[in-house]
N, C-alpha and C. Protein backbone atom coordinates (compact mmCIF):
# COMPACT_ATOMS: atom_id res chain seq x y z
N UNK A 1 97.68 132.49 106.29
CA UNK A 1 96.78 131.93 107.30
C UNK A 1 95.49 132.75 107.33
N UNK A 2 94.23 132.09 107.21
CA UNK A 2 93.46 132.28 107.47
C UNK A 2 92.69 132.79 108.56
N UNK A 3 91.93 133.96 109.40
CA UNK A 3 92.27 134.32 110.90
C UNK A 3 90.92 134.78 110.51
N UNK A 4 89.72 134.33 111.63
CA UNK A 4 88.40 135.00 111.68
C UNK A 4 88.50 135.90 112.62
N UNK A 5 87.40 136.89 112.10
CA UNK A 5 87.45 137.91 113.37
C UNK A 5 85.98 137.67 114.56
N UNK A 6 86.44 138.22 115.14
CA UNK A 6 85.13 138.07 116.34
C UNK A 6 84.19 138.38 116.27
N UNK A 7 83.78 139.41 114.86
CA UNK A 7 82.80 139.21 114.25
C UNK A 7 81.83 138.38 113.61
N UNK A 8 82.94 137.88 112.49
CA UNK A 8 82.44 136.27 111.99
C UNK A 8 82.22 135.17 113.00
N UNK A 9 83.11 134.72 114.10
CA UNK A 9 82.82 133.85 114.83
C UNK A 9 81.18 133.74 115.37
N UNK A 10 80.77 135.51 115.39
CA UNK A 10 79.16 135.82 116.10
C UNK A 10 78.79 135.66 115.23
N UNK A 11 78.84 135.41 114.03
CA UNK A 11 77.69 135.31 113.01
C UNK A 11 77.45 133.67 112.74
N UNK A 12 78.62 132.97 112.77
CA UNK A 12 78.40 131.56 112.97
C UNK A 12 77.94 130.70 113.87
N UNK A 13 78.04 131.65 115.05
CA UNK A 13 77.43 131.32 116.65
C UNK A 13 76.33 131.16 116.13
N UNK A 14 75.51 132.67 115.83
CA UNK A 14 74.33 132.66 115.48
C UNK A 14 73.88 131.53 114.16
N UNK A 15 74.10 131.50 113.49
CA UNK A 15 73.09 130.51 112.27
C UNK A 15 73.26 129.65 113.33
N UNK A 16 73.91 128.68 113.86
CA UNK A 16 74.28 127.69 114.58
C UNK A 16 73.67 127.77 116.11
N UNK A 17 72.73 128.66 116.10
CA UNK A 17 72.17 129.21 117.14
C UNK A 17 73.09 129.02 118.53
N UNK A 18 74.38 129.14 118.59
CA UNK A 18 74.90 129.09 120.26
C UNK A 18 75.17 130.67 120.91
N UNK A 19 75.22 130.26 122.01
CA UNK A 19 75.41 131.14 122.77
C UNK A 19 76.81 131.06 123.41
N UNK A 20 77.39 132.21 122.92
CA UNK A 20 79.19 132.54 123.32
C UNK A 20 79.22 133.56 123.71
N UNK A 21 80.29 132.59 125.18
CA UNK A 21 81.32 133.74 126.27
C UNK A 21 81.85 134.50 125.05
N UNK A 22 82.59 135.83 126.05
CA UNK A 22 83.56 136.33 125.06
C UNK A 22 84.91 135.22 125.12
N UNK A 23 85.21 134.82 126.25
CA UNK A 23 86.56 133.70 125.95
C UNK A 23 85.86 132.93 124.90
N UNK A 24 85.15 131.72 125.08
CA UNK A 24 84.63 130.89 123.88
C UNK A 24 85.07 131.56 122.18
N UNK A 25 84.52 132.79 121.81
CA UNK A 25 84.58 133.59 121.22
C UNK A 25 86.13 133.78 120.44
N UNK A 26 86.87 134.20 121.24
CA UNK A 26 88.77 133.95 121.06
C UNK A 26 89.17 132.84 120.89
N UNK A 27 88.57 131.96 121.64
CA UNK A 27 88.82 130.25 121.08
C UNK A 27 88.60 129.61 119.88
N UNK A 28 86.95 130.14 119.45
CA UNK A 28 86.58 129.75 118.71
C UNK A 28 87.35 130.52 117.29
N UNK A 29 87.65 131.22 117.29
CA UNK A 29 88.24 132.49 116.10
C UNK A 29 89.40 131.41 115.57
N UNK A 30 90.47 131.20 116.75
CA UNK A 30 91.21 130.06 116.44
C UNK A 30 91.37 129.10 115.64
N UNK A 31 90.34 128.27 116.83
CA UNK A 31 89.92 126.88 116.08
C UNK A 31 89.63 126.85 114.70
N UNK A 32 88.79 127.12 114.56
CA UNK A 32 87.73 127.38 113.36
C UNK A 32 89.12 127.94 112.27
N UNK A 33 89.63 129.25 112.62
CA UNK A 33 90.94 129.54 111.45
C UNK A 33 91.76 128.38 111.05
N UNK A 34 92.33 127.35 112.09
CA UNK A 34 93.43 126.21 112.08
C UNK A 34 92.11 125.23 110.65
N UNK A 35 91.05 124.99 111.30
CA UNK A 35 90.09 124.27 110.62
C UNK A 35 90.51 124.68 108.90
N UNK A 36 89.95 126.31 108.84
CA UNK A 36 90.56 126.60 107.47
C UNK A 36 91.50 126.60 106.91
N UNK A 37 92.41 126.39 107.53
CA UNK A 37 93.71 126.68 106.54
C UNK A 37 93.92 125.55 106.21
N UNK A 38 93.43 123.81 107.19
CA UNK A 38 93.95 122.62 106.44
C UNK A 38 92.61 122.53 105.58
N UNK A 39 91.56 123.17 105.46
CA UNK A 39 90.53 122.91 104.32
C UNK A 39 91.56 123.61 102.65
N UNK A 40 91.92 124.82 103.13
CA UNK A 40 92.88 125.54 101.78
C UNK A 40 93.69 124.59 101.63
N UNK A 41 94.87 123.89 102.63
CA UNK A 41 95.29 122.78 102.10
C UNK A 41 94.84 122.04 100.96
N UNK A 42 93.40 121.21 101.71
CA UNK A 42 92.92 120.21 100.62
C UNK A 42 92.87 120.79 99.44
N UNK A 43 92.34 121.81 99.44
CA UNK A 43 91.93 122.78 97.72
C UNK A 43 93.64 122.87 96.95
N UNK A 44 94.75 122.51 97.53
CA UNK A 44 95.78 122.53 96.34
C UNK A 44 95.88 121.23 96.33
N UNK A 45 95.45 120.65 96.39
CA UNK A 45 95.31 118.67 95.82
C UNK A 45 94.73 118.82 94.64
N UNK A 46 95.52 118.30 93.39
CA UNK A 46 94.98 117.95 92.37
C UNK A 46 94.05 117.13 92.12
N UNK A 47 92.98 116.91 92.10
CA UNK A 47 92.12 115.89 91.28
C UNK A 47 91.32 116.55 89.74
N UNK A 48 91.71 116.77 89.06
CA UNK A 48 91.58 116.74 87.96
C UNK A 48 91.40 115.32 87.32
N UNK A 49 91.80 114.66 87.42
CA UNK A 49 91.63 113.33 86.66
C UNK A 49 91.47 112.04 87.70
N UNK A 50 90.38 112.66 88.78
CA UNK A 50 89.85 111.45 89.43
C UNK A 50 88.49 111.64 89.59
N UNK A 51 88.10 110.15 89.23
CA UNK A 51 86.26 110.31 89.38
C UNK A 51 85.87 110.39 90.11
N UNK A 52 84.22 111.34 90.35
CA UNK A 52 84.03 111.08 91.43
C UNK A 52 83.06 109.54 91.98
N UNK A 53 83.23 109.30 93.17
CA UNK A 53 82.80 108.20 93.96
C UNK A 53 81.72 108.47 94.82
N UNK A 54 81.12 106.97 94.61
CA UNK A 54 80.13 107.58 95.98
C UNK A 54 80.22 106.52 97.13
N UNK A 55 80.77 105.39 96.74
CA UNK A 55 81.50 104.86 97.51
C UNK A 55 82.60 103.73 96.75
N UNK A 56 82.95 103.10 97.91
CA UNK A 56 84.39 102.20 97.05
C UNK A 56 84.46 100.94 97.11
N UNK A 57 83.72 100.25 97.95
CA UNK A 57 83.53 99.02 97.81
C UNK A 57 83.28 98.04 96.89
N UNK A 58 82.15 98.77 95.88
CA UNK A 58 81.97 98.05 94.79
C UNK A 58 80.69 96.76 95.02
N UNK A 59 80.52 96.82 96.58
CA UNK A 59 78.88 96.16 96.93
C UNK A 59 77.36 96.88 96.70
N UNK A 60 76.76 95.69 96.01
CA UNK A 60 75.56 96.51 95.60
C UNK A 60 74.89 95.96 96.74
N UNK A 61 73.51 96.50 96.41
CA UNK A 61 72.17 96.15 97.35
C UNK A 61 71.92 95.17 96.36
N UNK A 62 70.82 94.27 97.16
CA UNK A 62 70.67 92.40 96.44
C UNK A 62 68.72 92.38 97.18
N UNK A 63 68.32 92.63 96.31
CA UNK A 63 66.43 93.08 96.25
C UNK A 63 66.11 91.39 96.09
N UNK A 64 65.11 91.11 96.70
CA UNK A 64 64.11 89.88 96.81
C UNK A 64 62.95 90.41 96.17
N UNK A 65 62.50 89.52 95.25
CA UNK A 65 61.41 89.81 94.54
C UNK A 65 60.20 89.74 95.49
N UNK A 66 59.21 90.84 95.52
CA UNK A 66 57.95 90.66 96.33
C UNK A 66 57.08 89.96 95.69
N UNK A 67 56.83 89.13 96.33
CA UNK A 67 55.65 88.28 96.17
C UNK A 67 54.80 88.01 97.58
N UNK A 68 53.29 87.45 97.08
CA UNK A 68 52.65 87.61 98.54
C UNK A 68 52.90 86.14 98.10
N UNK A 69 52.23 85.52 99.98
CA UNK A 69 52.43 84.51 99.98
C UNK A 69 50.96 83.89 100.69
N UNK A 70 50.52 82.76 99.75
CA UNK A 70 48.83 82.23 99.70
C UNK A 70 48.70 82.36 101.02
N UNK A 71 49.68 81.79 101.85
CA UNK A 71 49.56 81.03 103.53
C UNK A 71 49.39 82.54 104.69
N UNK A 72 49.79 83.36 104.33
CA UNK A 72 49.14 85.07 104.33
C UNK A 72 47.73 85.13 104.84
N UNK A 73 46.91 85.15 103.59
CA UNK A 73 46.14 84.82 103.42
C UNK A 73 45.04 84.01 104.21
N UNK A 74 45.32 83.00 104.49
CA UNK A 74 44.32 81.81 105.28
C UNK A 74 44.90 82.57 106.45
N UNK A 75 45.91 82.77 106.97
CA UNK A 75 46.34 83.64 108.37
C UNK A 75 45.42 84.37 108.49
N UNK A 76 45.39 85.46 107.60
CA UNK A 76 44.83 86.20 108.14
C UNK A 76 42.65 86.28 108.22
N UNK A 77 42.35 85.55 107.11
CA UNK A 77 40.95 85.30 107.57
C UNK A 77 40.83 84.80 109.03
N UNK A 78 42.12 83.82 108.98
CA UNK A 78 41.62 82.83 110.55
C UNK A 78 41.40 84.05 111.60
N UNK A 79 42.80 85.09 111.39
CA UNK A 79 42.51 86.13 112.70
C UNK A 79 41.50 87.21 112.60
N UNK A 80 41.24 87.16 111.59
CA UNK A 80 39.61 88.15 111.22
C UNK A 80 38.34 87.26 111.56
N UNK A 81 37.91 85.96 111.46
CA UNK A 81 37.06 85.01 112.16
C UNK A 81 37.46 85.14 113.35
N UNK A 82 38.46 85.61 114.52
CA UNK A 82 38.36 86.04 115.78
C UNK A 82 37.82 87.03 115.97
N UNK A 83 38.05 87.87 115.30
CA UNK A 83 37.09 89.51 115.50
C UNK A 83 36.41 89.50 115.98
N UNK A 84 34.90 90.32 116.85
CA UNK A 84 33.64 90.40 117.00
C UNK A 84 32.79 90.80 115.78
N UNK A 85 33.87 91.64 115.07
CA UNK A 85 32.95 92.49 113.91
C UNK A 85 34.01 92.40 112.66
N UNK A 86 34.21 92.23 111.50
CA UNK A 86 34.67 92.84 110.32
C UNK A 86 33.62 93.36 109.24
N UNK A 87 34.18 94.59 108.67
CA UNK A 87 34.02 95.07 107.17
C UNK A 87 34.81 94.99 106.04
N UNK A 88 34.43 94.36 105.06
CA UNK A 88 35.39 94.57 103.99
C UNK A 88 37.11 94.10 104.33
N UNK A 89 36.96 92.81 104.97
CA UNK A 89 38.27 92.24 105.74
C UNK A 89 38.96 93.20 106.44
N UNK A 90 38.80 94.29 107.06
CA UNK A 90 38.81 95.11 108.30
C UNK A 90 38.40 94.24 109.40
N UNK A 91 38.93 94.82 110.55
CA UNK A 91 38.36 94.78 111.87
C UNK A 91 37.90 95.80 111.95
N UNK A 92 36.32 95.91 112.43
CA UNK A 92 35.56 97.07 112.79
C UNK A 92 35.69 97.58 113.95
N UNK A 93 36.16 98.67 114.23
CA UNK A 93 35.97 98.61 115.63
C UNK A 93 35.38 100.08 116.34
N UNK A 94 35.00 100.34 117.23
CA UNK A 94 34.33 101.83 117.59
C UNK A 94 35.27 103.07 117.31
N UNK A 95 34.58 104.07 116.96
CA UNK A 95 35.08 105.40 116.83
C UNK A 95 35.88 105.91 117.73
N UNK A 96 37.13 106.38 117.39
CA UNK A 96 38.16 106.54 118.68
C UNK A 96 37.87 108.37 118.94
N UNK A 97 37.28 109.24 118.00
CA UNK A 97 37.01 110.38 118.20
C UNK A 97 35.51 111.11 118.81
């Protein structure tokens, strides 16, 4: 069994920036040990001869070709002929700085 000391627990507090009671502290030594020993568990599981995955479903992503579309277009002149002002199919509008 794996058993942290109350040392390590403060050093993980810290990267993890918390702030620990000394009880928290004894708790945490615990926890965190139980945590490791079923992680050593996993590490005597063989996988030697399994691939790795990145997932399992076997669904891809399904992409729509971009294309613009003409009707875009006439949209958007119509809402630029509302403007007061355009440049260069911009709306002009005053300096915000």
């Amino acid at each position: 069994m794996v058993k942290l000391t109350k040392k390590e627990v403060e050093h993980v507090a810290k990267l993890a920036r918390l702030g620990l009671a000394e009880k928290e502290k004894e708790k945490f030594s615990n926890e965190l040990s139980v945590i490791l020993d079923f992680v050593e568990k996993l590490n005597e599981v063989k996988t030697d001869k399994v691939e790795p995955t990145a997932q399992v479903t076997g669904l891809e992503n399904v992409y729509r070709q971009d294309k613009g579309r003409e009707r875009a277009k006439q949209g958007t002149d119509k809402l630029l002929g509302l403007t007061p002002e355009t440049e260069n199919r911009y709306v002009k509008v005053k300096a915000v700085l």
